[in-house]
Protein backbone atom coordinates (compact mmCIF):
# COMPACT_ATOMS: atom_id res chain seq x y z
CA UNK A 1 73.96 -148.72 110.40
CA UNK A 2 71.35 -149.78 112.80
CA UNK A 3 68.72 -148.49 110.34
CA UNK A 4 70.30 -150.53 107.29
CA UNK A 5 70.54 -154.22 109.60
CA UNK A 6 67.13 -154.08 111.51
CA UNK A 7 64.78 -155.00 108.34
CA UNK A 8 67.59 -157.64 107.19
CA UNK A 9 67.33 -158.88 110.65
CA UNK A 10 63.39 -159.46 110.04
CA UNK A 11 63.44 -160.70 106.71
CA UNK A 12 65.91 -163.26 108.01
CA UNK A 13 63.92 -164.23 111.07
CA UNK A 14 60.84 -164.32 108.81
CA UNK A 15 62.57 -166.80 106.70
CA UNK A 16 63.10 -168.98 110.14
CA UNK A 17 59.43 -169.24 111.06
CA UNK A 18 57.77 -172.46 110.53
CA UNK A 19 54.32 -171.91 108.48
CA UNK A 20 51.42 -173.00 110.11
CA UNK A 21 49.58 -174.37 107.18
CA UNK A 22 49.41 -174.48 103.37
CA UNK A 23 47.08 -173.83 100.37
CA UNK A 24 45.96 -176.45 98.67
CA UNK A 25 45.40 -174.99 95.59
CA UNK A 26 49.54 -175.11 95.37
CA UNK A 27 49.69 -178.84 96.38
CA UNK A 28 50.14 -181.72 94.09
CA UNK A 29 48.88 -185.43 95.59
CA UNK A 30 51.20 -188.53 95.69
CA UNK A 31 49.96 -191.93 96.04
CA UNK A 32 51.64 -195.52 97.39
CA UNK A 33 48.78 -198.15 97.90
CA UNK A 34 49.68 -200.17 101.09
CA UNK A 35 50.12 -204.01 100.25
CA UNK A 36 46.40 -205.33 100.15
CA UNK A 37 43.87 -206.92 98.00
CA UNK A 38 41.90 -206.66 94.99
CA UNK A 39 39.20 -205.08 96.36
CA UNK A 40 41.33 -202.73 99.13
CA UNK A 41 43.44 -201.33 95.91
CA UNK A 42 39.93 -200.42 94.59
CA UNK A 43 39.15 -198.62 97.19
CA UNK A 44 42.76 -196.71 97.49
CA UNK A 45 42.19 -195.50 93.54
CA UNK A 46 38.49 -194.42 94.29
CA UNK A 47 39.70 -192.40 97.06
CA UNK A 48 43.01 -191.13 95.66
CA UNK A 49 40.54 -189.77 92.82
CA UNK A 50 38.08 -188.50 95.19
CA UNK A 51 40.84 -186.28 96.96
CA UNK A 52 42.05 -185.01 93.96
CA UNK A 53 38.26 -183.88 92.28
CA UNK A 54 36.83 -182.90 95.46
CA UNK A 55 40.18 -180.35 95.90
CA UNK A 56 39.69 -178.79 92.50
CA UNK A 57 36.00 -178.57 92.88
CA UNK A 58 36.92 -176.57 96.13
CA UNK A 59 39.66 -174.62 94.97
CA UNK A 60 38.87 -174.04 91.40
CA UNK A 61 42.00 -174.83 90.33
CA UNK A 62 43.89 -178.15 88.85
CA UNK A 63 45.24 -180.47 91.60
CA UNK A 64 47.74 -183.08 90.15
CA UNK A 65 47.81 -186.76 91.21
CA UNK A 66 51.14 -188.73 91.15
CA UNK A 67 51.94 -192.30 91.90
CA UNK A 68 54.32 -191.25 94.53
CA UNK A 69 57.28 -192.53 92.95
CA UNK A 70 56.77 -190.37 89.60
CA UNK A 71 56.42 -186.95 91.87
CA UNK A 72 58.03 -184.29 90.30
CA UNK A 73 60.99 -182.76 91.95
CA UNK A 74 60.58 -179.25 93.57
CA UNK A 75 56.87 -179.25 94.53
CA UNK A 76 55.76 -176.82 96.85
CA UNK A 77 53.72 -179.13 98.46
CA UNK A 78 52.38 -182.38 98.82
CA UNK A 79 49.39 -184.24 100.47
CA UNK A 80 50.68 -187.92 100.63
CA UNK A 81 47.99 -190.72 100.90
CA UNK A 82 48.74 -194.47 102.04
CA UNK A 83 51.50 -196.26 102.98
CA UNK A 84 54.36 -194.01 101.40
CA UNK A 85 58.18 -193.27 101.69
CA UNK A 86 57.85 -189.49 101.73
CA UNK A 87 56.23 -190.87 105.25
CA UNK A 88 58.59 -193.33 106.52
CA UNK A 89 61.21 -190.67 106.13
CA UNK A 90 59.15 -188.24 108.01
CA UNK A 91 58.88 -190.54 110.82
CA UNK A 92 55.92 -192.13 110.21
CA UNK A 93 54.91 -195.82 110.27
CA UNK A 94 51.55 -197.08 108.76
CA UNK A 95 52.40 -200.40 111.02
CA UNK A 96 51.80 -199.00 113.82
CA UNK A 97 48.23 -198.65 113.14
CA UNK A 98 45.25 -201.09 112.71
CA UNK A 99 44.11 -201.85 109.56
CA UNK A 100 40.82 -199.80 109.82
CA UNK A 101 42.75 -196.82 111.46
CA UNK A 102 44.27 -193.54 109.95
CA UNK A 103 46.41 -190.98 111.12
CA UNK A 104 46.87 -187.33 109.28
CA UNK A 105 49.14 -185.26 109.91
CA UNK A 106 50.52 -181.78 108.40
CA UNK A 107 53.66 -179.68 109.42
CA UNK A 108 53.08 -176.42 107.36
CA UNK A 109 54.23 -177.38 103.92
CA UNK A 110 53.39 -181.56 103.19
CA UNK A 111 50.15 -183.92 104.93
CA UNK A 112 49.92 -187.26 105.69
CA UNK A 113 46.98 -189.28 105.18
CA UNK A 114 48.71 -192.49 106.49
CA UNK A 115 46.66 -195.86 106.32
CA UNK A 116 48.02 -199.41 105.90
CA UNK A 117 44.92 -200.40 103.84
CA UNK A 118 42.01 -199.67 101.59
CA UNK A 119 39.25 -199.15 103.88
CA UNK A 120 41.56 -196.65 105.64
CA UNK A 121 43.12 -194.39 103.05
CA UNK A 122 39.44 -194.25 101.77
CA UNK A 123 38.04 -193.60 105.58
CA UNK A 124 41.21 -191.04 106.10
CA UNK A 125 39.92 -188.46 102.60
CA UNK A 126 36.59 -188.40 103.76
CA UNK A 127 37.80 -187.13 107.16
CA UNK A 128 40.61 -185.11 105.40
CA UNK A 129 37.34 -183.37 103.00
CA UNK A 130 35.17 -182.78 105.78
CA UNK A 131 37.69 -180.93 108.06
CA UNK A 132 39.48 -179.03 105.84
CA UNK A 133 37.03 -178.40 102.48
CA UNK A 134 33.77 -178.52 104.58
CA UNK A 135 32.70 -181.02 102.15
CA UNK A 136 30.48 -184.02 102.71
CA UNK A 137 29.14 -187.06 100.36
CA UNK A 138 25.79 -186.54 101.11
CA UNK A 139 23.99 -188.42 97.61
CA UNK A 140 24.55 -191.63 95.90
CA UNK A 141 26.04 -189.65 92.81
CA UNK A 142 28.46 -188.16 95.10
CA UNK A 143 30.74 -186.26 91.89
CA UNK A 144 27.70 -183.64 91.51
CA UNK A 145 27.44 -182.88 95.83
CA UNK A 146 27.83 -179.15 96.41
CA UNK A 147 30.91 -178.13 97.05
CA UNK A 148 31.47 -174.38 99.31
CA UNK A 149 34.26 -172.62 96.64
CA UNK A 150 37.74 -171.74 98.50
CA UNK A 151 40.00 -170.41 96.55
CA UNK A 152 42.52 -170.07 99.49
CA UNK A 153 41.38 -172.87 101.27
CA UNK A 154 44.22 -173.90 103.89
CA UNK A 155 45.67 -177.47 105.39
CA UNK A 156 46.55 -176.45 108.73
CA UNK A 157 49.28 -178.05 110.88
CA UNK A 158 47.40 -181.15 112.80
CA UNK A 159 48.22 -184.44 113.67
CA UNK A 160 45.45 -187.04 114.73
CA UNK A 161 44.49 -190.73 114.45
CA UNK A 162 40.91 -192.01 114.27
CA UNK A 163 39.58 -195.84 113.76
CA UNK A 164 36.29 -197.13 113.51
CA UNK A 165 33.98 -196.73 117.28
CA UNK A 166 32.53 -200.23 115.80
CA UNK A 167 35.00 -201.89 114.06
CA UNK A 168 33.38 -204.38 112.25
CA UNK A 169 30.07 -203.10 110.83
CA UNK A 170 27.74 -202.61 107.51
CA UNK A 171 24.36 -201.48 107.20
CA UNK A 172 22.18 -203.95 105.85
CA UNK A 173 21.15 -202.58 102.21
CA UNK A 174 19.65 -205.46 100.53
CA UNK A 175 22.67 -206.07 98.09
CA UNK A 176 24.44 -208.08 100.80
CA UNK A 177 27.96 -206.22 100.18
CA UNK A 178 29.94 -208.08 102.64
CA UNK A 179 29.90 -211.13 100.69
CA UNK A 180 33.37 -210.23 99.35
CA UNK A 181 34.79 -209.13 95.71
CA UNK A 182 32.93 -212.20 93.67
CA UNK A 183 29.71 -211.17 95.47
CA UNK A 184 30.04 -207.57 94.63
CA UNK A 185 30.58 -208.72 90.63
CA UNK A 186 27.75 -210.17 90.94
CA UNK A 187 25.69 -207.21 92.49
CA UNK A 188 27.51 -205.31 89.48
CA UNK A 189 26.00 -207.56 86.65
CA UNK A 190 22.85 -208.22 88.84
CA UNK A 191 22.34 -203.98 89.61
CA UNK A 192 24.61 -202.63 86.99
CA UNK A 193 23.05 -198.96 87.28
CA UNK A 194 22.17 -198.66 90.84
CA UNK A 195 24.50 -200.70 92.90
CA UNK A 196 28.24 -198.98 91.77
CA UNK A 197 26.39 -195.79 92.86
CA UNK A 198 25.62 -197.55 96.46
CA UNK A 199 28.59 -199.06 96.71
CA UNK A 200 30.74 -195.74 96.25
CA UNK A 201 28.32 -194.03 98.99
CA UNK A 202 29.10 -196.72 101.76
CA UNK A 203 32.80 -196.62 101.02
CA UNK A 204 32.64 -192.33 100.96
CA UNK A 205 30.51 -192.46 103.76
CA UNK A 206 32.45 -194.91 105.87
CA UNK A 207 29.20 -197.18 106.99
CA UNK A 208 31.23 -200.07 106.14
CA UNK A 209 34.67 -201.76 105.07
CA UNK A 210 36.58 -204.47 102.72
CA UNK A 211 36.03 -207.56 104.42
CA UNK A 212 39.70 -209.01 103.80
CA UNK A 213 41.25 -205.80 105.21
CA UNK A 214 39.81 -206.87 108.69
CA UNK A 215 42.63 -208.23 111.11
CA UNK A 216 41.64 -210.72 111.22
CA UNK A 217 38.25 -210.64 109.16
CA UNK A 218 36.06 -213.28 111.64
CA UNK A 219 37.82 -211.96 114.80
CA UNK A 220 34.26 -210.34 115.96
CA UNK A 221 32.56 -213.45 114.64
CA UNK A 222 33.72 -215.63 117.29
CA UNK A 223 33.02 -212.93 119.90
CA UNK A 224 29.43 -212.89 118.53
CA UNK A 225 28.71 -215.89 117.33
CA UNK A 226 27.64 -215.13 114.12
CA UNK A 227 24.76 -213.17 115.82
CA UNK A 228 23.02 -210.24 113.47
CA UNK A 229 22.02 -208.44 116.28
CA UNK A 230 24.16 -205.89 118.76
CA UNK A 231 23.10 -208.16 121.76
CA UNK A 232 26.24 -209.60 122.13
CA UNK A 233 27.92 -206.10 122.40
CA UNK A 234 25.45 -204.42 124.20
CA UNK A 235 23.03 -206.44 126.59
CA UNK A 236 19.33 -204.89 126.01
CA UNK A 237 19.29 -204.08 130.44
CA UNK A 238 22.34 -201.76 129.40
């Protein structure tokens, strides 16, 4: 009897233990883009795609991307990105953040890549690539960067929030990008070859950020006063 119970005993204990991570190769991605603006929602798509290619580069194998209110019932798994009700059920509140900040999290079988704007859902895959795919936008093509194949490659159990160590920031390219959405059309019609190809680098890269998703957007302009320079953050006798 004891012989017949002890390897239903461990197949029903195995069945108990939480998993420690998942493949993404057998995940599927859901989207809800956080209220924002024009420009934000731009940013949420590009990224939303940008999870999705990168993850089938890395994998080699099809990963599917849902607006999360047309995810499929049943799937195995799920990486969740924005502001989304798989998350608010979990627990989770993208108000509790700022709106340059993310938080991921993963519990073994879904992830959160929780943001409460553009800047940050696009901020939150780069980090989400780079930790887990070992993948970096490293050229201003970005689709062709290599890519390290990992067919088993594994979202481990994490949680962790990260936000801009200078908030408000750009590096000054020469197409003056902060000028908001009508001054990027008209770097678009101006550059239309090489300035979409700059413009997805900063975002992937994270050197910069949607001006209107700021809270608010001139809150470091008073604290400057419209200086260029760092001066008024850091003294040059510091």
């Amino acid at each position: 009897m004891n012989k017949i119970w002890i390897p239903v005993l461990a197949v029903l204990m195995a069945g108990c233990v939480e998993k420690n991570s998942f493949r993404a190769a057998e995940s599927v991605v859901a989207v809800r883009c956080p209220r924002t603006c024009e420009e934000g929602t731009n940013w949420f798509v590009s990224a939303a795609a940008d999870l999705t290619n990168v993850l089938c580069r890395v994998t080699g194998r099809p990963v599917a991307l849902y607006a999360e209110a047309d995810l499929p019932a049943g799937a195995a798994h799920v990486i969740y990105l924005g502001d989304t009700a798989a998350a608010k059920a979990a627990g989770l509140s993208a108000g509790e953040l700022k709106r340059m900040e993310f938080r991921i999290k993963a519990d073994g079988r879904n992830a959160f890549i929780l943001a409460n704007s553009g800047s940050a859902a696009s901020y939150g895959v780069s980090e989400f690539l780079e930790r887990f795919a070992d993948f970096y936008f490293v050229s201003l093509n970005g689709d062709d960067d290599p890519v390290v194949a990992n067919p088993a490659m594994e979202i481990p159990v994490c949680d962790f929030r990260k936000a801009p160590a200078v908030y408000f920031r750009h590096l000054y390219d020469g197409y003056v990008t902060q000028g908001g959405l009508k001054r990027h059309r008209l770097n678009e019609k101006w550059w239309p070859e090489a300035f979409p190809k700059y413009y997805a680098f900063s975002r992937r890269t994270r050197s910069t950020g949607v001006i209107d998703e700021y809270e608010p957007s001139d809150r470091l302009s008073h604290q400057t006063k419209e200086n260029h320079s760092s001066y008024w953050y850091v003294p040059p006798d510091k």
